[in-house]
Each structure stands twice: as C-alpha cells, then as structure tokens.
C-alpha atoms as a PDB file:
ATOM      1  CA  UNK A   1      -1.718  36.216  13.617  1.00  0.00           C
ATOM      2  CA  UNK A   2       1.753  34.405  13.278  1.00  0.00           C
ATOM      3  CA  UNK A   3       4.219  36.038  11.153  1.00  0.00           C
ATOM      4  CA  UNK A   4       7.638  34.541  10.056  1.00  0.00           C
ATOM      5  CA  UNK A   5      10.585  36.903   9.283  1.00  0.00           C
ATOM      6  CA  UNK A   6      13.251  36.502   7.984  1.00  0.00           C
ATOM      7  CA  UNK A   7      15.844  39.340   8.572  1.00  0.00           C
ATOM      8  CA  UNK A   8      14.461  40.045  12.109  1.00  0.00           C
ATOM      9  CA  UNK A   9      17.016  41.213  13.761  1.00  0.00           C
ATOM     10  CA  UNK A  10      17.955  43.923  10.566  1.00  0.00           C
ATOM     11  CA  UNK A  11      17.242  47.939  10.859  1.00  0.00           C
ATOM     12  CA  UNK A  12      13.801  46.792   9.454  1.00  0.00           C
ATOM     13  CA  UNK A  13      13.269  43.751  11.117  1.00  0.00           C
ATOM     14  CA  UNK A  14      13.863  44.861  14.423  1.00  0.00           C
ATOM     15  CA  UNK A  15      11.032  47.636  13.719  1.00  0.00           C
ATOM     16  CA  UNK A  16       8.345  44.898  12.842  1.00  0.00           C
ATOM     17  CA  UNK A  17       8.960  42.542  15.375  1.00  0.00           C
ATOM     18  CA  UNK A  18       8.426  45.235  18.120  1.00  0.00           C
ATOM     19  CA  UNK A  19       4.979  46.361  16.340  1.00  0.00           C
ATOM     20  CA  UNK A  20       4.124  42.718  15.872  1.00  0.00           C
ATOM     21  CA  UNK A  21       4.712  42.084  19.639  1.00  0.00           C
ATOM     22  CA  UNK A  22       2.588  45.267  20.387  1.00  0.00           C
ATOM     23  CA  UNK A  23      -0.386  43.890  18.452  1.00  0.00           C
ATOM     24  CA  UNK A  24       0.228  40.364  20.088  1.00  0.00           C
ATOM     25  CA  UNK A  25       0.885  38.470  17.230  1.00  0.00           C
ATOM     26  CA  UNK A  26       3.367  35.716  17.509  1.00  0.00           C
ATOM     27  CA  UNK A  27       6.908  36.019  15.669  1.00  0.00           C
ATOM     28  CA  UNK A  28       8.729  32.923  14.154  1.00  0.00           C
ATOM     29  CA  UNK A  29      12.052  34.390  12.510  1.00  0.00           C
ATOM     30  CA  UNK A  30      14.899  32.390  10.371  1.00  0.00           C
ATOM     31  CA  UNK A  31      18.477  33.240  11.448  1.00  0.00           C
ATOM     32  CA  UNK A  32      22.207  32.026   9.900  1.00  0.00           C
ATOM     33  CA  UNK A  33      23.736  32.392  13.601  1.00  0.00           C
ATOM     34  CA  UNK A  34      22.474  29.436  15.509  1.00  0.00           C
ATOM     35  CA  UNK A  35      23.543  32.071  18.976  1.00  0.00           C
ATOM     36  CA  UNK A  36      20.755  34.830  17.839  1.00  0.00           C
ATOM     37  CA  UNK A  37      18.012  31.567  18.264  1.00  0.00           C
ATOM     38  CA  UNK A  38      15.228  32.650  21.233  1.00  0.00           C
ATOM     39  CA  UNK A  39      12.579  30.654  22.100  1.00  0.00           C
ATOM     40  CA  UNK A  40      10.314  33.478  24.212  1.00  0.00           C
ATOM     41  CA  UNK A  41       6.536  34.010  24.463  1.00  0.00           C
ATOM     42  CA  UNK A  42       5.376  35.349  20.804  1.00  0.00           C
ATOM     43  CA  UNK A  43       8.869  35.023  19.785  1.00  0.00           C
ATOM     44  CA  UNK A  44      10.938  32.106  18.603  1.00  0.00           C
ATOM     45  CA  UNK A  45      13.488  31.675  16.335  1.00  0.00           C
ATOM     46  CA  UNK A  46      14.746  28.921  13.682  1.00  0.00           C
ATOM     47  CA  UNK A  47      18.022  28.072  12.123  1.00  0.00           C
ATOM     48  CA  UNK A  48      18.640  28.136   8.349  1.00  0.00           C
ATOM     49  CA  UNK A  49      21.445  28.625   5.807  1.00  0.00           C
ATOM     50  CA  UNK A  50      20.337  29.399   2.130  1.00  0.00           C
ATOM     51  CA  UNK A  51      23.814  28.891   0.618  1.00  0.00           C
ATOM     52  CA  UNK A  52      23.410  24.834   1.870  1.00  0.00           C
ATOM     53  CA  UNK A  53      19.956  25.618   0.947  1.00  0.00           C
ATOM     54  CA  UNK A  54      18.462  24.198   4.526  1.00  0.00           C
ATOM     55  CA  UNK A  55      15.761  25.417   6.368  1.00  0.00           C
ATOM     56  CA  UNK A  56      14.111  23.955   9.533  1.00  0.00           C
ATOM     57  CA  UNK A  57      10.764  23.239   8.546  1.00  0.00           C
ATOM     58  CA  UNK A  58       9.267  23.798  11.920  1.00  0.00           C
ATOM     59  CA  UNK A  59       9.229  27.216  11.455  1.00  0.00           C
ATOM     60  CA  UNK A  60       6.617  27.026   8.910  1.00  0.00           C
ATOM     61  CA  UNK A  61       3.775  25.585  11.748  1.00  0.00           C
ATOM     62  CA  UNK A  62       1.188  27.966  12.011  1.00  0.00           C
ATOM     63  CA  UNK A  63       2.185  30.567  10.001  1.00  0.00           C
ATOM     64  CA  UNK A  64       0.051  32.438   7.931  1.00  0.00           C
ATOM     65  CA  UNK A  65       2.239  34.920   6.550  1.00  0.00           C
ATOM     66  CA  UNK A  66       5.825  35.395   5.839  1.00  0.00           C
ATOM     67  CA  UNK A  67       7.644  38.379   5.459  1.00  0.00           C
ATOM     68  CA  UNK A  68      10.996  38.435   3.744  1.00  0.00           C
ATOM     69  CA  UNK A  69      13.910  41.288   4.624  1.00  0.00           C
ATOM     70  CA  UNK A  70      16.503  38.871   4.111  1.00  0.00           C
ATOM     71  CA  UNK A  71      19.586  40.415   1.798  1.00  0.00           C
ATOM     72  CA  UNK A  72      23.278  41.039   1.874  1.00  0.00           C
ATOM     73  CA  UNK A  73      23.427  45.203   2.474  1.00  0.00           C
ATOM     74  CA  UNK A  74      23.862  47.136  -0.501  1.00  0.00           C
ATOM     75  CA  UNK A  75      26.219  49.629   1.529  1.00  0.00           C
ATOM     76  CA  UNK A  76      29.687  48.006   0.977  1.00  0.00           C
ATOM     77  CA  UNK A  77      31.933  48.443  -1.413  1.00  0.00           C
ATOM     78  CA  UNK A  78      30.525  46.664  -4.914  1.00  0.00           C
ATOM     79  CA  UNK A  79      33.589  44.236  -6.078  1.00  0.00           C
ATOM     80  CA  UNK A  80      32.194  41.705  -9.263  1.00  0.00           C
ATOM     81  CA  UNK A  81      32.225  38.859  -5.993  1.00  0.00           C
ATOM     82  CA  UNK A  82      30.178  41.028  -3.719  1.00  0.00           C
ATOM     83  CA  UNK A  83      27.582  42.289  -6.393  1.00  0.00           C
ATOM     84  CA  UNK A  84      26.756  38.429  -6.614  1.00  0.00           C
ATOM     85  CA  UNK A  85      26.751  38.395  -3.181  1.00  0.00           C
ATOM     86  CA  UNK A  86      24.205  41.017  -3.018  1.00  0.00           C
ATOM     87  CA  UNK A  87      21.661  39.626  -6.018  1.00  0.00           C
ATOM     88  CA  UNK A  88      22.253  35.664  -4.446  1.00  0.00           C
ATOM     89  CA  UNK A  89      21.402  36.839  -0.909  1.00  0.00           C
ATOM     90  CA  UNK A  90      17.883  37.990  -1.940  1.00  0.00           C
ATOM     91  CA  UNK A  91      17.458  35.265  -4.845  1.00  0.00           C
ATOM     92  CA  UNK A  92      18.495  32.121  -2.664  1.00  0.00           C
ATOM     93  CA  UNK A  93      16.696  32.718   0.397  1.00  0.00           C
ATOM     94  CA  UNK A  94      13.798  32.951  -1.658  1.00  0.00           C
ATOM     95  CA  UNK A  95      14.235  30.018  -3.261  1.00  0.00           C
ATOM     96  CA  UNK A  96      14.882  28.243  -0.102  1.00  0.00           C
ATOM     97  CA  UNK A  97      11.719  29.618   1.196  1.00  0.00           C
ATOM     98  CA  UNK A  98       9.570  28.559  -2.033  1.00  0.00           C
ATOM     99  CA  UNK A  99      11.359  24.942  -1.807  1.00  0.00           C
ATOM    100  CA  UNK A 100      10.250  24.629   1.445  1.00  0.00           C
ATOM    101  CA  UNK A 101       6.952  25.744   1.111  1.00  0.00           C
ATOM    102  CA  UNK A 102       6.773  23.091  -2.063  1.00  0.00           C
ATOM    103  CA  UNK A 103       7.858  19.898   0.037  1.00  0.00           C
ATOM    104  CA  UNK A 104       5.806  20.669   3.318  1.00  0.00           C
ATOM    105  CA  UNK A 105       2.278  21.567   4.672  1.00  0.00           C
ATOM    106  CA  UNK A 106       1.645  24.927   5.478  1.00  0.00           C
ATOM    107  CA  UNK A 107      -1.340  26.652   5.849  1.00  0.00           C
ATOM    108  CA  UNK A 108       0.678  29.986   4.675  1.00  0.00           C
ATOM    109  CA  UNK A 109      -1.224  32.275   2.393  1.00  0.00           C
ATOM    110  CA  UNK A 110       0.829  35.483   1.887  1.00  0.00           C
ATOM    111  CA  UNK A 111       4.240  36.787   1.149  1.00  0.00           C
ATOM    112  CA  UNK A 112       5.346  40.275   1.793  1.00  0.00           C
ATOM    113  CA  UNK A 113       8.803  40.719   0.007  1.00  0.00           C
ATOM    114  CA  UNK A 114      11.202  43.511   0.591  1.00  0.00           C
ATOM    115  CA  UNK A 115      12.107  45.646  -2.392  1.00  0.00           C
ATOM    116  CA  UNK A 116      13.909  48.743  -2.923  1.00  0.00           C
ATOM    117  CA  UNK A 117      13.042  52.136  -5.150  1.00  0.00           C
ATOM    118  CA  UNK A 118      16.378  52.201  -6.614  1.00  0.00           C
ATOM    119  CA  UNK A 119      14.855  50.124  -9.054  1.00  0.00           C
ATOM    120  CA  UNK A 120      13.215  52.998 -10.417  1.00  0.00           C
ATOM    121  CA  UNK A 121      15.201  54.930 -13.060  1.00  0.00           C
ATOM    122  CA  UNK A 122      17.544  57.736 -12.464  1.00  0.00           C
ATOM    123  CA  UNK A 123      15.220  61.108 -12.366  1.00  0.00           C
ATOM    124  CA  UNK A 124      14.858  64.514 -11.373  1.00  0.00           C
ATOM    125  CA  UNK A 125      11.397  65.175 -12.895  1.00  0.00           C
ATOM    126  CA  UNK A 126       9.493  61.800 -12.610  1.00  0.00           C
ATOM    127  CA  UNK A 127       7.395  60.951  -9.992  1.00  0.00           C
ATOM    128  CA  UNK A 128       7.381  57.196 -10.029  1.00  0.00           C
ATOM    129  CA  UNK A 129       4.043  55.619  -8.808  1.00  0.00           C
ATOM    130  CA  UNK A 130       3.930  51.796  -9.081  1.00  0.00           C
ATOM    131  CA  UNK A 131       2.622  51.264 -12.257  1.00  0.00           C
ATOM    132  CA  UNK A 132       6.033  52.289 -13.647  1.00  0.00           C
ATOM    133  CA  UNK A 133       6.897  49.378 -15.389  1.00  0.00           C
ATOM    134  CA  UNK A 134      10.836  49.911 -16.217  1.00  0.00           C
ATOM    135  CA  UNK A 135      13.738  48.993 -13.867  1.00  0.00           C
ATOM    136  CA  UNK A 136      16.548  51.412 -14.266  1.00  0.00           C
ATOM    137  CA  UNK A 137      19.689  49.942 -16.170  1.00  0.00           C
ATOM    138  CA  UNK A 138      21.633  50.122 -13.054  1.00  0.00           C
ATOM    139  CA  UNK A 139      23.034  47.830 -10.664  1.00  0.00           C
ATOM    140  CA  UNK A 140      20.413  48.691  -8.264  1.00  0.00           C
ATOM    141  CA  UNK A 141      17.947  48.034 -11.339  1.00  0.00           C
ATOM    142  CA  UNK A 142      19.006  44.495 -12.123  1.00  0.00           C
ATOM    143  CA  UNK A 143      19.074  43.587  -8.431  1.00  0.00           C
ATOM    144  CA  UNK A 144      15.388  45.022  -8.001  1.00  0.00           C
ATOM    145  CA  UNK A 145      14.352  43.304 -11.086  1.00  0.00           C
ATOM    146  CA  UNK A 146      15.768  39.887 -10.205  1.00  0.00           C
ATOM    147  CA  UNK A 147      14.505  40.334  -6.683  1.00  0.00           C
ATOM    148  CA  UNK A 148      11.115  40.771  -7.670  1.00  0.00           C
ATOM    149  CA  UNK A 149      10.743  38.526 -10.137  1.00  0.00           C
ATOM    150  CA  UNK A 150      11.799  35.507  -7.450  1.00  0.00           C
ATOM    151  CA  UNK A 151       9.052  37.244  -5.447  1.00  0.00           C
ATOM    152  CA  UNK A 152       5.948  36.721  -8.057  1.00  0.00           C
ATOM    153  CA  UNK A 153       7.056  32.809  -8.234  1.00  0.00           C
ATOM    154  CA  UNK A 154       5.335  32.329  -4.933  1.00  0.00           C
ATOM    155  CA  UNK A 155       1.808  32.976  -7.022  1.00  0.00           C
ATOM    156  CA  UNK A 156       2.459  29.898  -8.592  1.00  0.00           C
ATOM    157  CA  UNK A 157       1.642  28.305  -4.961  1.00  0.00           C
ATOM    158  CA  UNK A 158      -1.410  30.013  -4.723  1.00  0.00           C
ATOM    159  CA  UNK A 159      -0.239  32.734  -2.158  1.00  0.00           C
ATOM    160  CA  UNK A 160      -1.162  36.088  -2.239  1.00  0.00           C
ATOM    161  CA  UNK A 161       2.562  38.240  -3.469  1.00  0.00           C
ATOM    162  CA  UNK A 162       3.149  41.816  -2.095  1.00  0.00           C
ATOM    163  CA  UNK A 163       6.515  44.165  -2.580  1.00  0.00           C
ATOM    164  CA  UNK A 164       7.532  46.858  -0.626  1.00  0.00           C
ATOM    165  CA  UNK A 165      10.007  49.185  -2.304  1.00  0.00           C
ATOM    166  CA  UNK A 166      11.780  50.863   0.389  1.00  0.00           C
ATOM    167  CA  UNK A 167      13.057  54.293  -0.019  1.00  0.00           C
ATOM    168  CA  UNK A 168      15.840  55.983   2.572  1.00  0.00           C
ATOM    169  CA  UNK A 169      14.873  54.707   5.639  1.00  0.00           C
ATOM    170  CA  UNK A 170      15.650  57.109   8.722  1.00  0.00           C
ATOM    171  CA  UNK A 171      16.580  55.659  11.825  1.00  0.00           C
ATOM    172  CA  UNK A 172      18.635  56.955  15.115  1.00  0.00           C
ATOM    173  CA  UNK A 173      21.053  53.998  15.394  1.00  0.00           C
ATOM    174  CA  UNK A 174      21.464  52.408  12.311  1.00  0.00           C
ATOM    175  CA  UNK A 175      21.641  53.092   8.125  1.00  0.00           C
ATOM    176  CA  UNK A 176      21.807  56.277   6.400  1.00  0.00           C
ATOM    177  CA  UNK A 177      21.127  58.634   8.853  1.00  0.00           C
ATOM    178  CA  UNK A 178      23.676  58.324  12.009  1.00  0.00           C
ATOM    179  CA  UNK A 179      26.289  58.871   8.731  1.00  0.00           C
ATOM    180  CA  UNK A 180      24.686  61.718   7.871  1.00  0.00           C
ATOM    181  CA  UNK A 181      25.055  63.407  11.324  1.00  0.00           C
ATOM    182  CA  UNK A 182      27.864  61.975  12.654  1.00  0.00           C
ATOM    183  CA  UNK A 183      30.384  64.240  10.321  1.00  0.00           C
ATOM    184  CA  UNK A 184      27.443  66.963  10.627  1.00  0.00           C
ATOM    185  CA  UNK A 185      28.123  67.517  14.097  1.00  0.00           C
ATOM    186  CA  UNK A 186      31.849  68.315  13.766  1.00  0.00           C
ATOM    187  CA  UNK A 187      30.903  70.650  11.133  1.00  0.00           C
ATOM    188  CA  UNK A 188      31.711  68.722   8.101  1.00  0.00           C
ATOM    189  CA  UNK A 189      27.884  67.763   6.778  1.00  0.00           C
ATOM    190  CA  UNK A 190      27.916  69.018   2.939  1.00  0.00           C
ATOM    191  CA  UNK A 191      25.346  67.778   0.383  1.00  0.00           C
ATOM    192  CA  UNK A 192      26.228  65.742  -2.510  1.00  0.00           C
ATOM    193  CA  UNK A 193      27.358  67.174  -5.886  1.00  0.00           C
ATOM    194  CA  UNK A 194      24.123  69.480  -7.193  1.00  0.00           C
ATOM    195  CA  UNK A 195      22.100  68.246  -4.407  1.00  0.00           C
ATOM    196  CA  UNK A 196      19.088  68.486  -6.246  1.00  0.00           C
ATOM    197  CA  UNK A 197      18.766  64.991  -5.862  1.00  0.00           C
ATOM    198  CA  UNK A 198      15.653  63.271  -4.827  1.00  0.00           C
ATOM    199  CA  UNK A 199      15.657  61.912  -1.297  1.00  0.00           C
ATOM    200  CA  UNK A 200      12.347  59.503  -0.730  1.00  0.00           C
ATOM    201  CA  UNK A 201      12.809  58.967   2.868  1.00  0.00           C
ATOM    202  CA  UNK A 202      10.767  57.136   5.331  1.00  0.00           C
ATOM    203  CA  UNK A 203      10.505  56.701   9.329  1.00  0.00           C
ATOM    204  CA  UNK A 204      11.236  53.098   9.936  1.00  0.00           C
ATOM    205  CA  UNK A 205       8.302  53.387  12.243  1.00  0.00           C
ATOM    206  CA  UNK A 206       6.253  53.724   9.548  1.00  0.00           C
ATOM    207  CA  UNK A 207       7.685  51.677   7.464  1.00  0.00           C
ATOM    208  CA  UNK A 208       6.912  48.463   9.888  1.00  0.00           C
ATOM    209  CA  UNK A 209       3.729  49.817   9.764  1.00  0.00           C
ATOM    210  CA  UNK A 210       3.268  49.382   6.277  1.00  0.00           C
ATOM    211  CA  UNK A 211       4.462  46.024   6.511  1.00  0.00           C
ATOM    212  CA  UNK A 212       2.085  44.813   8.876  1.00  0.00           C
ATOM    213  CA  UNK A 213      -0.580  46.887   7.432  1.00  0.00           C
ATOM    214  CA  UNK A 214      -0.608  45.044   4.122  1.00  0.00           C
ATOM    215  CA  UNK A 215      -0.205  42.025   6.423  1.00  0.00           C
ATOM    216  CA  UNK A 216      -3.422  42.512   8.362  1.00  0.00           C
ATOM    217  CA  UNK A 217      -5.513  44.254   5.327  1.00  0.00           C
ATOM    218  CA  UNK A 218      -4.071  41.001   2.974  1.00  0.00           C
ATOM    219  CA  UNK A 219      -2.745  43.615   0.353  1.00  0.00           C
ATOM    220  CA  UNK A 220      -1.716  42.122  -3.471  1.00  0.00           C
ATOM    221  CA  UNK A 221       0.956  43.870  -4.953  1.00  0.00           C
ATOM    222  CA  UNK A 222       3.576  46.173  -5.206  1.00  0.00           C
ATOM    223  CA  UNK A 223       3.413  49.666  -2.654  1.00  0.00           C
ATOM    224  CA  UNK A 224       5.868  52.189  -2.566  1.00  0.00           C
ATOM    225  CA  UNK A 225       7.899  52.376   1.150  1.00  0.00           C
ATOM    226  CA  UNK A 226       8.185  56.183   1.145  1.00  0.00           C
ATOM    227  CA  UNK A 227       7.267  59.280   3.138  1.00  0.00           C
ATOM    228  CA  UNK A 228       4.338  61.600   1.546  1.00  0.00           C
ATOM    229  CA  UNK A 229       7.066  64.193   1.398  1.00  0.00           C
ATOM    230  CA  UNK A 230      10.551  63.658  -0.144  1.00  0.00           C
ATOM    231  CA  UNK A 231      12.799  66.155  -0.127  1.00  0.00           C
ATOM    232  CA  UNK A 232      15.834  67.259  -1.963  1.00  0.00           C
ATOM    233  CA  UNK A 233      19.465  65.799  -0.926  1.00  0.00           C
ATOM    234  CA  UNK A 234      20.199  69.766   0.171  1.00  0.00           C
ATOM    235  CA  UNK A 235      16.910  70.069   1.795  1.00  0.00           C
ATOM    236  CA  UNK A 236      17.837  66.349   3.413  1.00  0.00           C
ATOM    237  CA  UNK A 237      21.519  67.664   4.350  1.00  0.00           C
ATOM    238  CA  UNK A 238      19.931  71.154   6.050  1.00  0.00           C
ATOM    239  CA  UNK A 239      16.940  69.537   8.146  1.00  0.00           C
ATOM    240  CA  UNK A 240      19.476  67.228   9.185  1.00  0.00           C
ATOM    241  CA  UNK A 241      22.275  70.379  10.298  1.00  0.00           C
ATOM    242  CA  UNK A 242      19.275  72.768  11.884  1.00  0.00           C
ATOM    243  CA  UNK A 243      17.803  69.587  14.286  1.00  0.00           C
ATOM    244  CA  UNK A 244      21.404  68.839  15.432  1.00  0.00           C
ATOM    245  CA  UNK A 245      22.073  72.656  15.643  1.00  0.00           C
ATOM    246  CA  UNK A 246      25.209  72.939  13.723  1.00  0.00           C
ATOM    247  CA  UNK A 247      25.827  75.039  10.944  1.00  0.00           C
ATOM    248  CA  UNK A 248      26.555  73.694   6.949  1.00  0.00           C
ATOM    249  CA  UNK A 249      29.919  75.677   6.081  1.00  0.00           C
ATOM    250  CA  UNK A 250      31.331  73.272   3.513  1.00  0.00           C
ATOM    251  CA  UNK A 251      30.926  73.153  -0.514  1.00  0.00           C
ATOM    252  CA  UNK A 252      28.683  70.546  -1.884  1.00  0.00           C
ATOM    253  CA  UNK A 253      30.780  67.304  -2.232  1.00  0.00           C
ATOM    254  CA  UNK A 254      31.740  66.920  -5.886  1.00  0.00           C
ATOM    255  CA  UNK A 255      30.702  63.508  -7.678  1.00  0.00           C
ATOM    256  CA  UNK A 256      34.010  62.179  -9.057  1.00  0.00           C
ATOM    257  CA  UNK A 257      35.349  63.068  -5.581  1.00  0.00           C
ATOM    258  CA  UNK A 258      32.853  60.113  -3.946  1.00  0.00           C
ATOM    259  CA  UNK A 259      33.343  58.162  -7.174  1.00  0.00           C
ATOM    260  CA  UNK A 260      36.823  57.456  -6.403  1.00  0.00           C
ATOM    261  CA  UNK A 261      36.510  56.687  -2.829  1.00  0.00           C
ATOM    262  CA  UNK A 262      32.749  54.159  -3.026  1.00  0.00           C
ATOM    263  CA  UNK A 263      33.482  53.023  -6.859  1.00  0.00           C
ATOM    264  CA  UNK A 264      30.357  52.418  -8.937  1.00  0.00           C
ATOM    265  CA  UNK A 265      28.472  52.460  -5.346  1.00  0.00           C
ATOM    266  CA  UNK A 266      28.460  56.559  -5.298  1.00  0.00           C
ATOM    267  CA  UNK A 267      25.177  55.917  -7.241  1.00  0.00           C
ATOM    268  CA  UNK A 268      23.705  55.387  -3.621  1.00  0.00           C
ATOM    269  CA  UNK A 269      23.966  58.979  -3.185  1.00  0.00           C
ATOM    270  CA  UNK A 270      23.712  60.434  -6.477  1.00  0.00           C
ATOM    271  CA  UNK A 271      21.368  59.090  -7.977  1.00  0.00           C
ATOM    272  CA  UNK A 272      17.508  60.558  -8.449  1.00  0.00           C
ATOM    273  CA  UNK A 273      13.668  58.886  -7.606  1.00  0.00           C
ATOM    274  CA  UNK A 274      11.107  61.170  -6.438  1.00  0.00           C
ATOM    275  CA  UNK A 275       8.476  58.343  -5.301  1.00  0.00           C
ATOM    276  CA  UNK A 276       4.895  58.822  -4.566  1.00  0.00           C
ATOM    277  CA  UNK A 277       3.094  57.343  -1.511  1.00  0.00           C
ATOM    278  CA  UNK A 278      -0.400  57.440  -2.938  1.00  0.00           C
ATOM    279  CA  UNK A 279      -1.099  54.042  -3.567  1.00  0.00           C
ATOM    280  CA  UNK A 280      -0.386  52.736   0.062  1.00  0.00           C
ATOM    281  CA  UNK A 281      -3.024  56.289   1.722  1.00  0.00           C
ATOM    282  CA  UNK A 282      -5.279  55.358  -0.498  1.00  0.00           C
ATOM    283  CA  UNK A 283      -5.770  51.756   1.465  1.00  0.00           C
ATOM    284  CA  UNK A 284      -6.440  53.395   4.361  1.00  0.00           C
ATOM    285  CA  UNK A 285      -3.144  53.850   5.887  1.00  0.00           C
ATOM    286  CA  UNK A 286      -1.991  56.968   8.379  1.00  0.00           C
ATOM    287  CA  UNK A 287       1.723  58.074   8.401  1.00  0.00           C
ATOM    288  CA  UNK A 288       2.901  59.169  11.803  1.00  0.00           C
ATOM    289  CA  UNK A 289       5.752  61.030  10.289  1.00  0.00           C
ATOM    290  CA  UNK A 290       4.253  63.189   6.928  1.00  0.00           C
ATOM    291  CA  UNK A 291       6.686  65.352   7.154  1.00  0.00           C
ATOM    292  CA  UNK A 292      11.325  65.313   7.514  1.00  0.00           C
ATOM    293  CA  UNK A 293      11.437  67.914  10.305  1.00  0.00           C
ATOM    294  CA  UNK A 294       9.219  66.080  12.759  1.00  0.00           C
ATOM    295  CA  UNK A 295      10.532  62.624  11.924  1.00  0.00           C
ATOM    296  CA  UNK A 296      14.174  64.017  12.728  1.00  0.00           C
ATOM    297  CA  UNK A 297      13.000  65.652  15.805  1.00  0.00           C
ATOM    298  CA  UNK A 298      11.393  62.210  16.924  1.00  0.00           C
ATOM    299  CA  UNK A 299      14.665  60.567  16.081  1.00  0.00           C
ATOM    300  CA  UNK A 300      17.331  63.079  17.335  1.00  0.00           C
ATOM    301  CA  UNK A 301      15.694  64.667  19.794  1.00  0.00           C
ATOM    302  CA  UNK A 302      13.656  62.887  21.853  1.00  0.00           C
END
C-alpha cells in the first residue's frame, strides 16, 4: 500500500510512518520546509504550501490513500489572529488537497482525516460514543466542526471519508505528557481545579495503529482515538507521580489561577469528555495499552 501524509514528521505522524515502514508500505508525505524533503526507499517527501495554495502533484502517483494530520497546534496561546490560524491550518490544507485531487488523476480512494474529541461537549457524566451529533459551543467545538465538515467534501469525489477524534495522546518526548512530569519530578505535579475531569488518553502507539487499521480494513466514518480506559485528571496526575516515584504534596491548581496565565486556552485542561472506544474494538481492533499504568510504564520506564 502507498500512503500519503501530511503532517509526517508531527507527534502523530512520526508514529505512523514508523508502523507504515514496519508493514512495508511506501510513505509519500507533504512538507512546508523544502530542508525536511527525503527521497529514501518507502519514503519520499514533497513540497507544498497551502497558504499559496500549491501542491506538487507528483505526490499523488500511486497513492491509494491519504491521511491528513496537518494543523497549526492548539497548545499556544489563543489571540483572535492565532485562532484563525488554527481553524485555516486544518481548512486550507484540505482544500488544497481536494483541489488537487479535482485537477489531476489519481487512483486515490480514501481519506483518513484527523479530528479531535474536544469537539464533544463539556461533561462529567456523558459518555460520548460517535453517534453524538452536537459539537460543543466552544472554540475547540467550532474548530472540530469546521474541520470535519471540510473532511466529508471529499465524498463528493467518490472517496471513501474517515475521522479520527483524538483524545490526550501520551507520548515520552513530545505533547501533554513530558509537561506533566517535568514539574512532577521536582515535586510540583498538582491536578487541575476539582480534578474530576475526564482524561480520554491514548498511547500514540496505538493511536497509529488505528490509523492504519482503518487504512488497511477501508473503514467509513467517524472512530473515537481513545484508550478503553480514561481516567480522571487526579487519577491522570497520580499514575503519572507513582511511575516517576515522586510524591503529589501540592493543592489542586485553582481554575482562575490557569485562566489568567493560558487565557480562554485553560479549557485544554479543564474541560470534561469521557469518550468510549467501542466502536473502533468492535472492528476487530486490539489495544496494546488498555490500561494508564502500563502505558506510562512503557513510556517512562522502559
């Protein structure tokens, strides 16, 4: 099989090209930075720019599917100019993608399009399977909505659309979690304001598995990127303390307190989606990390 990806060399991206090379199937990825271009064996890369809206077209030859990571990252600090920097990053490069796919032959038959379960409304009781049909009125919510929406246009060409909403992906080097532990080691970890905040985590092992299982099994639709198991932000902010052996001696960080310093984007921490993984078992696959303690212990630890 011959995948292209765009936001390859991401957290995520990263994850699924070193899967994709483990199964042997050949990666074609889009980058802005003309200096991150490889041309290796399974591997090549191709220049674009979605705010000139150009693309090389070569990178289309071959492919069968695509799968789309590409977005600005949520986790800086939301000014009005970088809010439409986060909603045009994921809107554009789609575009750019359907243009291309309009004006050239391809013989490309499915798109797999990140999404994100912050488009689920703020809850501490729900437990949002994908047939939830509202977005939360939130930022998070609009960008979701808009995101997702661009996604479904590529029906219109006859492909086959799929959405992964990613929950709180846990990896050693980069996103949420080396924050989490790095104040947790000098003793400063605390959980946020009640804490009883929902936490649907995943490895990023397995979610680049997901990816490429809905890739290979030529899954329609939206699945939920989340761990069978979600935990609460205290239970999150304890597992975290006990792997790294280092005790929690500070008060829960109050709200307003991280609403002054991040601005409207304290929501990332505050708010609530308990998200089921059901949907995604039920097509047959396997987690390799069920559970938080073993998937910290894989990523601290070993």
């Amino acid at each position: 099989m011959k995948i292209l990806i765009t936001g390859a060399t991401g957290l995520i991206g990263q994850a699924i090209v070193k899967q994709c090379l483990a199964q042997d199937f050949t990666v074609y990825y889009l980058t802005t930075s003309k200096s991150k271009i490889e041309d290796l064996p399974n591997y090549k890369g191709f220049y674009w720019n979605p705010r000139e809206q150009f693309i090389d077209s070569a990178c289309l030859e071959g492919v069968e599917t695509i799968i789309n990571l590409a977005g600005a990252s949520i986790a800086k600090r939301w000014t009005s100019d970088y809010k439409e920097t986060i909603i045009s990053s994921r809107v554009n490069t789609l575009k750019l993608l359907y243009k291309a796919l309009s004006e050239n032959k391809h013989n490309i038959k499915h798109l797999i399009s990140a999404s994100a379960i912050g488009g689920y409304p703020d809850s501490l009781t729900n437990y949002y399977e994908e047939s939830f049909s509202e977005y939360s009125n939130s930022f998070l919510g609009d960008v979701v909505k808009k995101w997702e929406a661009e996604a479904d246009t590529f029906s219109i060409l006859g492909l086959t659309v799929s959405k992964i909403r990613i929950g709180l992906v846990l990896d050693d080097k980069d996103g949420a979690l080396p924050q989490i532990v790095k104040p947790t080691k000098f003793g400063f970890g605390a959980a946020f304001g009640s804490g009883d905040q929902w936490q649907s985590w995943i490895h990023v092992d397995d979610l680049a598995g997901i990816f490429l299982h809905v890739a290979t099994h030529h899954l329609e639709g939206v699945f939920n990127g989340v761990a069978p198991n979600p935990v609460s932000n205290t239970e999150l902010t304890k597992a975290v303390a006990n792997t790294v052996k280092r005790p929690l001696i500070l008060p829960n960080i109050p709200k307003f307190m991280m609403k002054l310093i991040l601005g409207e984007m304290h929501i990332l921490l505050f708010e609530s989606q308990r998200v089921s993984s059901k949907k995604i078992e039920n097509t047959g696959f396997e987690f390799q990390y069920v559970n938080l303690k073993p998937a910290l212990e894989d990523l601290l630890i070993s």
